[in-house]
C-alpha atoms as a PDB file:
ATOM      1  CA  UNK A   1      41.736 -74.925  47.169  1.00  0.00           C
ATOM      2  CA  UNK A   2      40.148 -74.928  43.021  1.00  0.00           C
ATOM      3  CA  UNK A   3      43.188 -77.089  41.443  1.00  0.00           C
ATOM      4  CA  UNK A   4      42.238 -77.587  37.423  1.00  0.00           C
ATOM      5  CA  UNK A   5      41.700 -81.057  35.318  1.00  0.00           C
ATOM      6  CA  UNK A   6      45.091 -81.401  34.644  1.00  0.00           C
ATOM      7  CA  UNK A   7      46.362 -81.469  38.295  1.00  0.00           C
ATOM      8  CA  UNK A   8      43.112 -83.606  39.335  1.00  0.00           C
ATOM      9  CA  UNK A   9      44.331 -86.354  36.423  1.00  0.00           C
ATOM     10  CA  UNK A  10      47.661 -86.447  37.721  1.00  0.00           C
ATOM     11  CA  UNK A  11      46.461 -87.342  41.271  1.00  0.00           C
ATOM     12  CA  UNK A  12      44.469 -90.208  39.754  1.00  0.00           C
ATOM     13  CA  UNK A  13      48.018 -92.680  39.727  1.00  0.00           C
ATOM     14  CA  UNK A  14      48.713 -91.451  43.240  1.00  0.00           C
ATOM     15  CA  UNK A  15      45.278 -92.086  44.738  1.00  0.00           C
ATOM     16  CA  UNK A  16      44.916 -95.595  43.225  1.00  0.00           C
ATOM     17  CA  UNK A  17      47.986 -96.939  44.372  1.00  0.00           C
ATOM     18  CA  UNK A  18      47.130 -95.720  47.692  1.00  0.00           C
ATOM     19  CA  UNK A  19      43.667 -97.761  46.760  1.00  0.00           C
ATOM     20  CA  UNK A  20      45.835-100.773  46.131  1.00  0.00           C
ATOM     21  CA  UNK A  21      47.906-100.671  49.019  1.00  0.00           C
ATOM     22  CA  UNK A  22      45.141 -99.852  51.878  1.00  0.00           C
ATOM     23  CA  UNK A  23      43.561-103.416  50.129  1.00  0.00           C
ATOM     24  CA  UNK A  24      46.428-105.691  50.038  1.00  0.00           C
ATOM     25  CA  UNK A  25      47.400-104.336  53.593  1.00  0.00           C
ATOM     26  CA  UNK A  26      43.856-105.106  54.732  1.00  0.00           C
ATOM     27  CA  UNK A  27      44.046-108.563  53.602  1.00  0.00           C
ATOM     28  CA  UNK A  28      47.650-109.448  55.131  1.00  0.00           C
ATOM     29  CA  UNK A  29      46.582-108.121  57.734  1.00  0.00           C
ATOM     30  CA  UNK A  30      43.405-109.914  58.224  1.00  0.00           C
ATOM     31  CA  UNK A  31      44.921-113.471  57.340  1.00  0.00           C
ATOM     32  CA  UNK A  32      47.854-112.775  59.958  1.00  0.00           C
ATOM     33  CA  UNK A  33      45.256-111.654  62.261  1.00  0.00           C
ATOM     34  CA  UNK A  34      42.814-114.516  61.823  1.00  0.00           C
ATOM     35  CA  UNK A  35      45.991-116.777  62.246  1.00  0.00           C
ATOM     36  CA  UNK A  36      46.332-114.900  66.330  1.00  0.00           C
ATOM     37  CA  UNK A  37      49.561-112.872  64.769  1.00  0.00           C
ATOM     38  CA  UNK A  38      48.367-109.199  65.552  1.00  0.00           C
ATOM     39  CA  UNK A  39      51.564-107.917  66.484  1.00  0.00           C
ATOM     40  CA  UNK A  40      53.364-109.255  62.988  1.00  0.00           C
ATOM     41  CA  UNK A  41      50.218-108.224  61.549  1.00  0.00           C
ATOM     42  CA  UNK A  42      51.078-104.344  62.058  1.00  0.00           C
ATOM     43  CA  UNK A  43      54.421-104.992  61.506  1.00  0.00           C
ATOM     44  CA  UNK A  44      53.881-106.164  58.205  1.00  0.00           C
ATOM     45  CA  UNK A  45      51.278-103.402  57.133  1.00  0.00           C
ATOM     46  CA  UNK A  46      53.634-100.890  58.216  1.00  0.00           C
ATOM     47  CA  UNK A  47      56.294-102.545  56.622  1.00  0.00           C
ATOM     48  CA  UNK A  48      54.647-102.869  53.270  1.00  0.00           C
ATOM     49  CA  UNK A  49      52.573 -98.872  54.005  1.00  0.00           C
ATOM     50  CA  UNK A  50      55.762 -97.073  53.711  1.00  0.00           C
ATOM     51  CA  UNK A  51      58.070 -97.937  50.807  1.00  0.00           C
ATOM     52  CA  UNK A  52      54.875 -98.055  48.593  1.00  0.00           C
ATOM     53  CA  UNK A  53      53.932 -94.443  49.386  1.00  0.00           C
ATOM     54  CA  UNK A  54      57.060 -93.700  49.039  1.00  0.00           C
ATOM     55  CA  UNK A  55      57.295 -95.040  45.517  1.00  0.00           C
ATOM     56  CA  UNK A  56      53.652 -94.041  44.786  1.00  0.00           C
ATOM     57  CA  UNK A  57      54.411 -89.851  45.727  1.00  0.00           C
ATOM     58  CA  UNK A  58      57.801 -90.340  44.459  1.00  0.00           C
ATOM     59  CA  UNK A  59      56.178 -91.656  40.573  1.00  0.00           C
ATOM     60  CA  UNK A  60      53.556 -89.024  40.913  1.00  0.00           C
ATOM     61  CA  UNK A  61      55.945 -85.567  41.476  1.00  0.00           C
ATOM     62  CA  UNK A  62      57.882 -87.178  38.730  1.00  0.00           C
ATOM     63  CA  UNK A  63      54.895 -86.990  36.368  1.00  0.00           C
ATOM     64  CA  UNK A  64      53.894 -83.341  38.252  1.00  0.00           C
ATOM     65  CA  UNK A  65      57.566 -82.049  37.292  1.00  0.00           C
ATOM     66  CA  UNK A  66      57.415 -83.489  33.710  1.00  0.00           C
ATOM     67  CA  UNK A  67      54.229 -82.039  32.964  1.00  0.00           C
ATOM     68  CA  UNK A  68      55.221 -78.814  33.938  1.00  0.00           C
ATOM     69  CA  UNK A  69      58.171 -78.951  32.085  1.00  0.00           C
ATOM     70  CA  UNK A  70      56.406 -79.884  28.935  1.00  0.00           C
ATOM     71  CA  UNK A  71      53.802 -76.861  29.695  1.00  0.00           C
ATOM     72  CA  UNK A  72      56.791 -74.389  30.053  1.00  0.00           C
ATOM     73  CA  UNK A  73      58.640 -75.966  26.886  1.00  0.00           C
ATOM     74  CA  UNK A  74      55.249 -74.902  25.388  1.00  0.00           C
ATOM     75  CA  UNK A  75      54.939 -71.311  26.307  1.00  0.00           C
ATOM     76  CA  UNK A  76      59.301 -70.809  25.412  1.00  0.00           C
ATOM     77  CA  UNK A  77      58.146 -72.031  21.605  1.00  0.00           C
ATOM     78  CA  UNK A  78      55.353 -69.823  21.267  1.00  0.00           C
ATOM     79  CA  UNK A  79      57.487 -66.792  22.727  1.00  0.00           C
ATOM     80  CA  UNK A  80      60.653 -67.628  20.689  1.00  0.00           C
ATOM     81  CA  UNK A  81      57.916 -67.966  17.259  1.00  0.00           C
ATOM     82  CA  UNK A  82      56.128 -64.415  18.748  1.00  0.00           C
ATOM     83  CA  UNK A  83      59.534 -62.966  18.846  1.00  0.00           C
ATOM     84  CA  UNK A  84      60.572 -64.170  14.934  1.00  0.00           C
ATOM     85  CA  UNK A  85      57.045 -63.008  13.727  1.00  0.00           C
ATOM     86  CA  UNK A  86      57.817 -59.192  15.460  1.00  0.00           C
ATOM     87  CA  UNK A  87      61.787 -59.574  14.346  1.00  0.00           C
ATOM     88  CA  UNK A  88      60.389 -60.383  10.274  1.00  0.00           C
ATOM     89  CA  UNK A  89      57.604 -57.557  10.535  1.00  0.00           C
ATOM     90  CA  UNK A  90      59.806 -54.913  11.940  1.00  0.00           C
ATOM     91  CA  UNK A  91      62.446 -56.160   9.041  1.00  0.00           C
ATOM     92  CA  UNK A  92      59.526 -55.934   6.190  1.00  0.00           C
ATOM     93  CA  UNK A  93      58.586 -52.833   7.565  1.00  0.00           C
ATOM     94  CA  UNK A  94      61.967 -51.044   7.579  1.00  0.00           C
ATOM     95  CA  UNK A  95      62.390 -51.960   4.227  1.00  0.00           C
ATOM     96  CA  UNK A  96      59.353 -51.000   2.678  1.00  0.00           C
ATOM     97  CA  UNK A  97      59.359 -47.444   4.232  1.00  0.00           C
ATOM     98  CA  UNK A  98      63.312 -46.783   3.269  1.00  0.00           C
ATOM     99  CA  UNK A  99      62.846 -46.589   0.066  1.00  0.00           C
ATOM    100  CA  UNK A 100      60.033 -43.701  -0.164  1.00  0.00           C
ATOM    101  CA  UNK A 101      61.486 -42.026   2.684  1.00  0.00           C
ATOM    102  CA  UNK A 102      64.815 -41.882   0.581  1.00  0.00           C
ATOM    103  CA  UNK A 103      63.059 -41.159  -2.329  1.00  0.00           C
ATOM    104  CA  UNK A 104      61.906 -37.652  -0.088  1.00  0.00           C
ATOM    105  CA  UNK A 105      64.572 -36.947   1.187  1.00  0.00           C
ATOM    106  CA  UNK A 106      66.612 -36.679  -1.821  1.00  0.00           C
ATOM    107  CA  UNK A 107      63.527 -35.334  -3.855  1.00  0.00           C
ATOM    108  CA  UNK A 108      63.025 -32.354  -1.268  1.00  0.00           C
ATOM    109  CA  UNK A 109      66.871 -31.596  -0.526  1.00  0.00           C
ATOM    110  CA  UNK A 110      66.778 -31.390  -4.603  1.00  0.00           C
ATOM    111  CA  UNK A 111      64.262 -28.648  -4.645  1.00  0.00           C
ATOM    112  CA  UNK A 112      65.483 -27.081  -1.884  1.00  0.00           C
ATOM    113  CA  UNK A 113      69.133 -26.388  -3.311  1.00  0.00           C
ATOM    114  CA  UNK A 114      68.293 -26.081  -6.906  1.00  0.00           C
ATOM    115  CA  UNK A 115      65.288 -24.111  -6.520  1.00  0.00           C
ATOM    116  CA  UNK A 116      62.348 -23.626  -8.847  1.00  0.00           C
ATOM    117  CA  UNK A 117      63.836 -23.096 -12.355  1.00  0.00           C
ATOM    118  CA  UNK A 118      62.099 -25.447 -14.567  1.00  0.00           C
ATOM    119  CA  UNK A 119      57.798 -25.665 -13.707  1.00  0.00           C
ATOM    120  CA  UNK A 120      57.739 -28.530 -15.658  1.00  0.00           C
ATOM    121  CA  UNK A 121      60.655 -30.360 -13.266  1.00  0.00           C
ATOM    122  CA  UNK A 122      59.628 -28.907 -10.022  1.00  0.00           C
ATOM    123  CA  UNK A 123      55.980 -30.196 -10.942  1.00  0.00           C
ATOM    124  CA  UNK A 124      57.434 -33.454 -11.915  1.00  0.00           C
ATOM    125  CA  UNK A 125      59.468 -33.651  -8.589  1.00  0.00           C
ATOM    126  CA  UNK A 126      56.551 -32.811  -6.295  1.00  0.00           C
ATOM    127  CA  UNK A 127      54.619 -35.461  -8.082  1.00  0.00           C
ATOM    128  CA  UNK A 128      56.611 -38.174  -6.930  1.00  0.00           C
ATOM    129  CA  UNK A 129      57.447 -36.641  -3.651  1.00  0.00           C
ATOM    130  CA  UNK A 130      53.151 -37.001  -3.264  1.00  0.00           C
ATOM    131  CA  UNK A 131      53.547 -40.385  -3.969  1.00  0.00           C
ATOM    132  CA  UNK A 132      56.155 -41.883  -1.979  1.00  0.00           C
ATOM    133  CA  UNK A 133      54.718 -40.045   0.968  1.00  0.00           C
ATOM    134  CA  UNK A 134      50.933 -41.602   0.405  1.00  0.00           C
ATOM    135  CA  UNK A 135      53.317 -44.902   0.239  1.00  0.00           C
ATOM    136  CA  UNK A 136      54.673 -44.113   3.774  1.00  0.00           C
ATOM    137  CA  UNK A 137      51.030 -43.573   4.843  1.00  0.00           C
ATOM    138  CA  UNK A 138      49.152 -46.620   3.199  1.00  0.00           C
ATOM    139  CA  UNK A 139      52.528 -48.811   5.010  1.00  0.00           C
ATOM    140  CA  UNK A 140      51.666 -47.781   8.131  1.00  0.00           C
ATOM    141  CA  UNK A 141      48.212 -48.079   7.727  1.00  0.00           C
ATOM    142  CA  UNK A 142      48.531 -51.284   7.012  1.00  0.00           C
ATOM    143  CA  UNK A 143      50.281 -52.337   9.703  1.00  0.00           C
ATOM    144  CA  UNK A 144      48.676 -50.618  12.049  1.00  0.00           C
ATOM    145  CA  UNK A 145      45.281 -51.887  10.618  1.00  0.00           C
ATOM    146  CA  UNK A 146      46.137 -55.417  10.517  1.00  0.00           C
ATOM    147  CA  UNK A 147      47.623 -55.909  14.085  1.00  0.00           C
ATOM    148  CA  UNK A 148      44.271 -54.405  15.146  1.00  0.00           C
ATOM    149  CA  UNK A 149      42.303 -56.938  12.994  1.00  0.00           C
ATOM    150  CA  UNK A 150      44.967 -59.883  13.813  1.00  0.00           C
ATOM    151  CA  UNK A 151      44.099 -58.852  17.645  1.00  0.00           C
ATOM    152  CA  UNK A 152      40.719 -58.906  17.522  1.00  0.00           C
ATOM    153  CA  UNK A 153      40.499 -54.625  18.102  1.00  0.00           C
ATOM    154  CA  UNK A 154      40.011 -53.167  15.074  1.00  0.00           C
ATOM    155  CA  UNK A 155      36.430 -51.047  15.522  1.00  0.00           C
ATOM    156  CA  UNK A 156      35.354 -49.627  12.553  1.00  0.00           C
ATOM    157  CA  UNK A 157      33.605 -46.222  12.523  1.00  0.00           C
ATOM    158  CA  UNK A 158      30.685 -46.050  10.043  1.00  0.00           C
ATOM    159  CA  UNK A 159      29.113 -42.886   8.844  1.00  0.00           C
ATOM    160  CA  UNK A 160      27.401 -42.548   5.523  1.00  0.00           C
ATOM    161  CA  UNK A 161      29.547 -41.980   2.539  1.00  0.00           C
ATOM    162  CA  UNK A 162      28.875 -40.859  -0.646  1.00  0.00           C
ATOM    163  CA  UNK A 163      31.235 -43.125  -2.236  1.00  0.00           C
ATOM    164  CA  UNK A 164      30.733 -41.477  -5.309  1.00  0.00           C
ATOM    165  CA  UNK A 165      32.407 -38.433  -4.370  1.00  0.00           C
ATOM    166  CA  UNK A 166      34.894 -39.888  -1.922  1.00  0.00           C
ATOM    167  CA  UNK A 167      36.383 -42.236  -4.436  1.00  0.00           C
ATOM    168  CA  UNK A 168      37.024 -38.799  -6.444  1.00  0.00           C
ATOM    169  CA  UNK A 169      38.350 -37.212  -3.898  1.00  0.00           C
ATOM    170  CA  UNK A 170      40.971 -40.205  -2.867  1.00  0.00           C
ATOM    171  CA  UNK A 171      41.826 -40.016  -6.265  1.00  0.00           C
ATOM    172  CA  UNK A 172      42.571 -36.480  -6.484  1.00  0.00           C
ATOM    173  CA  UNK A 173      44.184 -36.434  -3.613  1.00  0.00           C
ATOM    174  CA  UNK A 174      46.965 -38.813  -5.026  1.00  0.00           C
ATOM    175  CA  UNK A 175      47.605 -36.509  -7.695  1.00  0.00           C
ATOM    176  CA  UNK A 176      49.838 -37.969 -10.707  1.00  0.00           C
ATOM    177  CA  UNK A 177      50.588 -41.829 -10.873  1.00  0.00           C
ATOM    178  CA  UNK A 178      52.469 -43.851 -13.491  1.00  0.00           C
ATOM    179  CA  UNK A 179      49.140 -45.545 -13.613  1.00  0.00           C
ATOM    180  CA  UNK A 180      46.316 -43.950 -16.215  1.00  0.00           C
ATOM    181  CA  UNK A 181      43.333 -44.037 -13.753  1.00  0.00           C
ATOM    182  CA  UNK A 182      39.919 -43.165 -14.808  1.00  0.00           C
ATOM    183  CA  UNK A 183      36.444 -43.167 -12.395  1.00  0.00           C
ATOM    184  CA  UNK A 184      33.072 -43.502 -13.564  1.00  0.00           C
ATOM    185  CA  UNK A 185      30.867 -42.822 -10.778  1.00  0.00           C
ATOM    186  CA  UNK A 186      27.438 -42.821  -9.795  1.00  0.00           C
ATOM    187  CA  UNK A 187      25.165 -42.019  -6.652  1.00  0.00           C
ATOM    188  CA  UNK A 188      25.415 -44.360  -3.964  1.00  0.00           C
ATOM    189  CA  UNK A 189      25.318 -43.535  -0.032  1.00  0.00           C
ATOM    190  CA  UNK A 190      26.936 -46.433   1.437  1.00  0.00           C
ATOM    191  CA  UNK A 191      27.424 -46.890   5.468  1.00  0.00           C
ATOM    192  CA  UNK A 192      31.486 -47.736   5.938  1.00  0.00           C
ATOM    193  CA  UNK A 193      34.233 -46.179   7.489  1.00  0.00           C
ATOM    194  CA  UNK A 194      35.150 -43.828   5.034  1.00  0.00           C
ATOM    195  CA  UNK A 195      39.387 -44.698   6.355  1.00  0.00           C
ATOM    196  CA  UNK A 196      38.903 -47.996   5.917  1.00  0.00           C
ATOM    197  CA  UNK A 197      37.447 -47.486   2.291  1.00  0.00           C
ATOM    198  CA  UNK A 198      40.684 -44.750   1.387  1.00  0.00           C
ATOM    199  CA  UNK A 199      42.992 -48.262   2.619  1.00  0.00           C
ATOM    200  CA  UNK A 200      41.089 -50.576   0.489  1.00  0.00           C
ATOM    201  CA  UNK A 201      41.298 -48.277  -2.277  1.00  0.00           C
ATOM    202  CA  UNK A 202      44.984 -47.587  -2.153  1.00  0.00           C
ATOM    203  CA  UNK A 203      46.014 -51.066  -1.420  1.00  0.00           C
ATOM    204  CA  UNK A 204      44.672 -51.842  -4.651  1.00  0.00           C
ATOM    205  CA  UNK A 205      45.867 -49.612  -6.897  1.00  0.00           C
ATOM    206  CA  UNK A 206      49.830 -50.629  -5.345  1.00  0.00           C
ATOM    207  CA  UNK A 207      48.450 -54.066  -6.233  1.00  0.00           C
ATOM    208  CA  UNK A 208      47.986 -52.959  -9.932  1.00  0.00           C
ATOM    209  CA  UNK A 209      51.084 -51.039  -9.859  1.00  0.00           C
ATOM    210  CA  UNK A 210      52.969 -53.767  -8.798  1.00  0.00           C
ATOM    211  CA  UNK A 211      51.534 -56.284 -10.882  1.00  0.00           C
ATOM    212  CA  UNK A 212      52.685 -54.132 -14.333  1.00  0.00           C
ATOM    213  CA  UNK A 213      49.030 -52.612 -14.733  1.00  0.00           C
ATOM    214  CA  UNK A 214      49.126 -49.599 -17.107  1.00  0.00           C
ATOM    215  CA  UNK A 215      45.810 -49.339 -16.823  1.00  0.00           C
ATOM    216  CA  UNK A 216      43.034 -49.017 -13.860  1.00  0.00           C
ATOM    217  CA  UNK A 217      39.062 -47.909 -14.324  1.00  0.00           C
ATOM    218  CA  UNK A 218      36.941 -47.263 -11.282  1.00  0.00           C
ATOM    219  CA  UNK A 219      33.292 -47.811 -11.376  1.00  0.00           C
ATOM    220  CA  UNK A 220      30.994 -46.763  -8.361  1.00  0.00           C
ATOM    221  CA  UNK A 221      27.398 -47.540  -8.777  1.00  0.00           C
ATOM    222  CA  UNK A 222      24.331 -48.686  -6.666  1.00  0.00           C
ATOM    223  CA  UNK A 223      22.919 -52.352  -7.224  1.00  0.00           C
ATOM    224  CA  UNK A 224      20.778 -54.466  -5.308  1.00  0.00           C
ATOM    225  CA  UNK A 225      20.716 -52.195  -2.374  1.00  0.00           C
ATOM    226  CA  UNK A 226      24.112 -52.464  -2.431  1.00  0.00           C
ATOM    227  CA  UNK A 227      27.218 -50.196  -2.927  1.00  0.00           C
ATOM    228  CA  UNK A 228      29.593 -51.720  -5.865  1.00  0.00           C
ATOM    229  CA  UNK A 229      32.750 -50.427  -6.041  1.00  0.00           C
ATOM    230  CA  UNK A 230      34.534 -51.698  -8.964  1.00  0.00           C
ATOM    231  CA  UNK A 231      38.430 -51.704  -9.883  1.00  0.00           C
ATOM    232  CA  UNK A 232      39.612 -53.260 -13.009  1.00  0.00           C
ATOM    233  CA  UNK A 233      43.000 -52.967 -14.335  1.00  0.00           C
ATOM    234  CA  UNK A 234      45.635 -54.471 -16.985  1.00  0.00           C
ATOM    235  CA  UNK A 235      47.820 -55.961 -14.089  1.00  0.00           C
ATOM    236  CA  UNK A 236      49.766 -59.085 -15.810  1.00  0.00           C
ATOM    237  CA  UNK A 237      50.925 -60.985 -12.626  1.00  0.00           C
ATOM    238  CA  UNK A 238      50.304 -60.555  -9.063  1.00  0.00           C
ATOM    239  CA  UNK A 239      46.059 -60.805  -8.509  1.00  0.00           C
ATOM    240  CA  UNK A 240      44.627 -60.943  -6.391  1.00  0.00           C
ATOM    241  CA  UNK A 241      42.828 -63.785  -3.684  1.00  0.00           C
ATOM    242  CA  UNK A 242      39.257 -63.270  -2.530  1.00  0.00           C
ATOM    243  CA  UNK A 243      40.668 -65.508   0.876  1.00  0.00           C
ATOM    244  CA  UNK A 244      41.773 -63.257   3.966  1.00  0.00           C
ATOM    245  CA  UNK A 245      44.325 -64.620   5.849  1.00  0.00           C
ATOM    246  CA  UNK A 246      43.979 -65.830   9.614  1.00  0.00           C
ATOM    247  CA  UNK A 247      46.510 -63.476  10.826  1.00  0.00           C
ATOM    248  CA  UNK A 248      47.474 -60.901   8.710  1.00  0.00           C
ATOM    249  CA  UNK A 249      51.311 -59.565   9.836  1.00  0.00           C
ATOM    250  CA  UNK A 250      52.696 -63.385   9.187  1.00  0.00           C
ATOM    251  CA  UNK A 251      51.449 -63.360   5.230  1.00  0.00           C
ATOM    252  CA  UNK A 252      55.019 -61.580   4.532  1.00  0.00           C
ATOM    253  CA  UNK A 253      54.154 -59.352   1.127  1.00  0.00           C
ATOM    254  CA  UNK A 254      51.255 -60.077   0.842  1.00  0.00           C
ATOM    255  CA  UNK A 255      49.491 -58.145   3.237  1.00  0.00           C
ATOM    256  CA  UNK A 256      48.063 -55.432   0.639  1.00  0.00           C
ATOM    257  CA  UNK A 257      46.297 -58.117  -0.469  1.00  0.00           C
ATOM    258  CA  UNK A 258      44.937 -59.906   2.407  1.00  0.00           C
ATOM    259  CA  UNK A 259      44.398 -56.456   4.505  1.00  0.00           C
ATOM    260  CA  UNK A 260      41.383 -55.700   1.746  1.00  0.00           C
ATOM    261  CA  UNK A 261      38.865 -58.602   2.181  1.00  0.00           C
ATOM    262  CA  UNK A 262      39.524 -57.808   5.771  1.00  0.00           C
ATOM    263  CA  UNK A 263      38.220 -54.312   6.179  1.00  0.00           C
ATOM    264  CA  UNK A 264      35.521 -55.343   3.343  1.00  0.00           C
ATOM    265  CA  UNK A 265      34.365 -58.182   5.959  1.00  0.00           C
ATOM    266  CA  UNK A 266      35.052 -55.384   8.854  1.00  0.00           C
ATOM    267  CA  UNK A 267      32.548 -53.196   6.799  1.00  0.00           C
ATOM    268  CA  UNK A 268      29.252 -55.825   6.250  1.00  0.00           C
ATOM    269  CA  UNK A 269      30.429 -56.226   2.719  1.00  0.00           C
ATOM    270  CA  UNK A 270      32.017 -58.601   0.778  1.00  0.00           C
ATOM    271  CA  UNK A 271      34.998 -58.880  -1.903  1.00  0.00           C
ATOM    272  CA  UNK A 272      35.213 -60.926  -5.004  1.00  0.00           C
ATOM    273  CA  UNK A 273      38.385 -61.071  -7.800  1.00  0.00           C
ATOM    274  CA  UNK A 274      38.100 -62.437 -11.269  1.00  0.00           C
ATOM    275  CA  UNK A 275      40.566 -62.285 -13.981  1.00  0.00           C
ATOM    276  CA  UNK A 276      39.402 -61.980 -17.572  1.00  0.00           C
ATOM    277  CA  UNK A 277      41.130 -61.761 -21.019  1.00  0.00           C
ATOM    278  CA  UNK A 278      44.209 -60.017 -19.520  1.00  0.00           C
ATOM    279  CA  UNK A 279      41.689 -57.794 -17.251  1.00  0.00           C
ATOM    280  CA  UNK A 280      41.836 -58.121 -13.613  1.00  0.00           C
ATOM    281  CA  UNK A 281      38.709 -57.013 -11.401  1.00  0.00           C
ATOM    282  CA  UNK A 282      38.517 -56.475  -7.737  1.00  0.00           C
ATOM    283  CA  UNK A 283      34.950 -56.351  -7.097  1.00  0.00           C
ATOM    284  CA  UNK A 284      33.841 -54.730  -3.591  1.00  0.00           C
ATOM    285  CA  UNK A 285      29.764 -54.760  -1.842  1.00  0.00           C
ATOM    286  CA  UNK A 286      29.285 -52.675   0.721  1.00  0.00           C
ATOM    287  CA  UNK A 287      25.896 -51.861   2.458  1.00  0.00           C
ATOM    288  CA  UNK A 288      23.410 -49.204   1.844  1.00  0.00           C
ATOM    289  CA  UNK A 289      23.114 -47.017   4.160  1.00  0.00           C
ATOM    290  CA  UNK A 290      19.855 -47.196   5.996  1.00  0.00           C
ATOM    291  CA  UNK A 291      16.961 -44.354   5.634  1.00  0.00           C
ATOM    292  CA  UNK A 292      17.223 -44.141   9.219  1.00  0.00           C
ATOM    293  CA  UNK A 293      21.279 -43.548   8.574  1.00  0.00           C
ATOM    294  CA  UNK A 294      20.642 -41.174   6.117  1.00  0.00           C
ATOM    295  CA  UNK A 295      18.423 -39.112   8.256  1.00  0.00           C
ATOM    296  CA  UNK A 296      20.925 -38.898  11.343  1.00  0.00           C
ATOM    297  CA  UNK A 297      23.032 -37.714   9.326  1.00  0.00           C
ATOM    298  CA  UNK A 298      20.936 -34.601   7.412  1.00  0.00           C
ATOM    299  CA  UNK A 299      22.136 -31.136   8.549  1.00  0.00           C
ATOM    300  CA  UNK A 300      25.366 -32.821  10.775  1.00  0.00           C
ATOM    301  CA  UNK A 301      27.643 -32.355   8.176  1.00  0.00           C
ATOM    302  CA  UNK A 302      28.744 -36.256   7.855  1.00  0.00           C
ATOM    303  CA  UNK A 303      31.550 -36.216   5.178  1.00  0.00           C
ATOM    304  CA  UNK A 304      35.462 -37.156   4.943  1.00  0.00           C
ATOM    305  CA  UNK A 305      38.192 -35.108   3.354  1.00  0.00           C
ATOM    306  CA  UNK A 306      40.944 -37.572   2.081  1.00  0.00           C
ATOM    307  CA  UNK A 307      43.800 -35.172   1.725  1.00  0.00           C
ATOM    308  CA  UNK A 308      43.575 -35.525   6.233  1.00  0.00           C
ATOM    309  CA  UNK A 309      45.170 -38.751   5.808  1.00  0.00           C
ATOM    310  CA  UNK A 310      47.138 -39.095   2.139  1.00  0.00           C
END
């Protein structure tokens, strides 16, 4: 029977004592024998034989039992921590989705009994109705997203990408914001996920929003064979790290922030963050698609409407 180190290591005590005994029990036993005492000479082997094994098994199951016990005390602390980790993000999440889902609710049950009277309200209403819901959304996303990346699951599913036009689109799609946001974009056919771009995106325009931006220009251009997607906004607190966290559920609020350098990493690109003379910029380098990419996708119809998952 295959028994591991551990067990092996704990046999070691065992087996030399038994070492130890079979030698001292030799030599009594060959000085009584030499003396013509055979008969005392058994008597005394025996007699010395069985309280040592005895002790020597006894010490040995006591070591057995402890380390077990130590190994089980082990695997209770990492359940009991496993359990507080699931207990906190179900908490987080609960609270972060009551508030837009409230927000609907009321919003909806508003429009529903009052009607359409004033354009300018009802337009005003479905504005913010639009953006608790993509707030619902991007939550979930996250979460979702990040216990896939924490897991050591998360497969990404690159196409090519105009990132030109899909950053206009995800943009669109939002429809009003308390943030001005303006894009200035150029050609450049990246190979991403196009999800995983629409997360990144949003998760950084709620970190401007939370950190007081007013504020937020978009620049998509094509550098150095590579894809830049630029954010920079007026945020005054609350920037962003460049660092991804080693498991992303446990970093509490925070995991807007550390979910982006993630899916950037996920993606072959990279992230940097810089703050400037009250400007904050979220810099993101994604990979040019290949001509080989390019050319499996011609005539397939590659592309990614936002409004599926806003």
């Amino acid at each position: 029977m295959h028994r591991d180190a551990s067990s092996q290591d704990l046999d070691r005590p065992f087996a030399a004592g038994l070492a130890l005994l079979a030698t001292t029990a030799t030599l009594v036993a060959l000085a009584l024998a030499a003396s013509g005492t055979v008969r005392i000479a058994s008597i005394v082997v025996l007699g010395l034989l069985v309280p040592t094994v005895a002790i020597v098994a006894g010490a040995t199951e006591r070591h057995r039992v402890g380390h077990r016990i130590s190994l089980l005390e082990t695997e209770i602390q990492s359940e009991r921590e496993a359990a507080q980790r699931h207990h906190r993000l179900f908490a987080r999440f609960t609270d972060e989705l009551r508030a837009p889902l409230t927000a609907v609710y009321g919003l909806s049950r508003h429009l529903e009994s009052a009607g359409i009277k004033d354009g300018a309200e009802a337009e005003e209403l479905i504005a913010i109705i639009s953006h608790d819901a993509t707030e619902i959304v991007r939550t979930i996303e996250n979460t979702a997203v990040a216990a896939q990346i924490d897991a050591g699951t998360y497969r990404p599913r690159p196409v090519v990408v105009e990132l030109e036009h899909h950053v206009t689109r995800i943009i669109e799609t939002i429809g009003r914001t308390p943030i001005e946001i303006s894009v200035d974009a150029r050609e450049a056919a990246v190979w991403c996920d196009p999800a995983a771009i629409q997360l990144i995106l949003l998760n950084v325009l709620h970190a401007a929003a939370d950190g007081g931006a007013g504020t937020v220009r978009i620049d998509v251009d094509e550098r150095n064979g590579l894809g830049i997607l630029s954010i920079t906004d007026d945020r005054d607190r609350g920037h962003l790290s460049d660092n991804t966290p080693s498991n992303l559920l446990g970093t509490g609020d925070t995991l807007s922030g550390g979910i982006i350098p993630a899916l950037v990493e996920s993606q072959g690109g990279t992230t940097s963050t810089a703050c400037t003379l009250g400007w904050s910029s979220t810099i993101i380098r994604l990979p040019i698609a290949t001509p080989a990419q390019l050319s499996s996708s011609t005539g397939m119809g590659v592309t990614f409407d936002a409004s599926r998952t806003i």
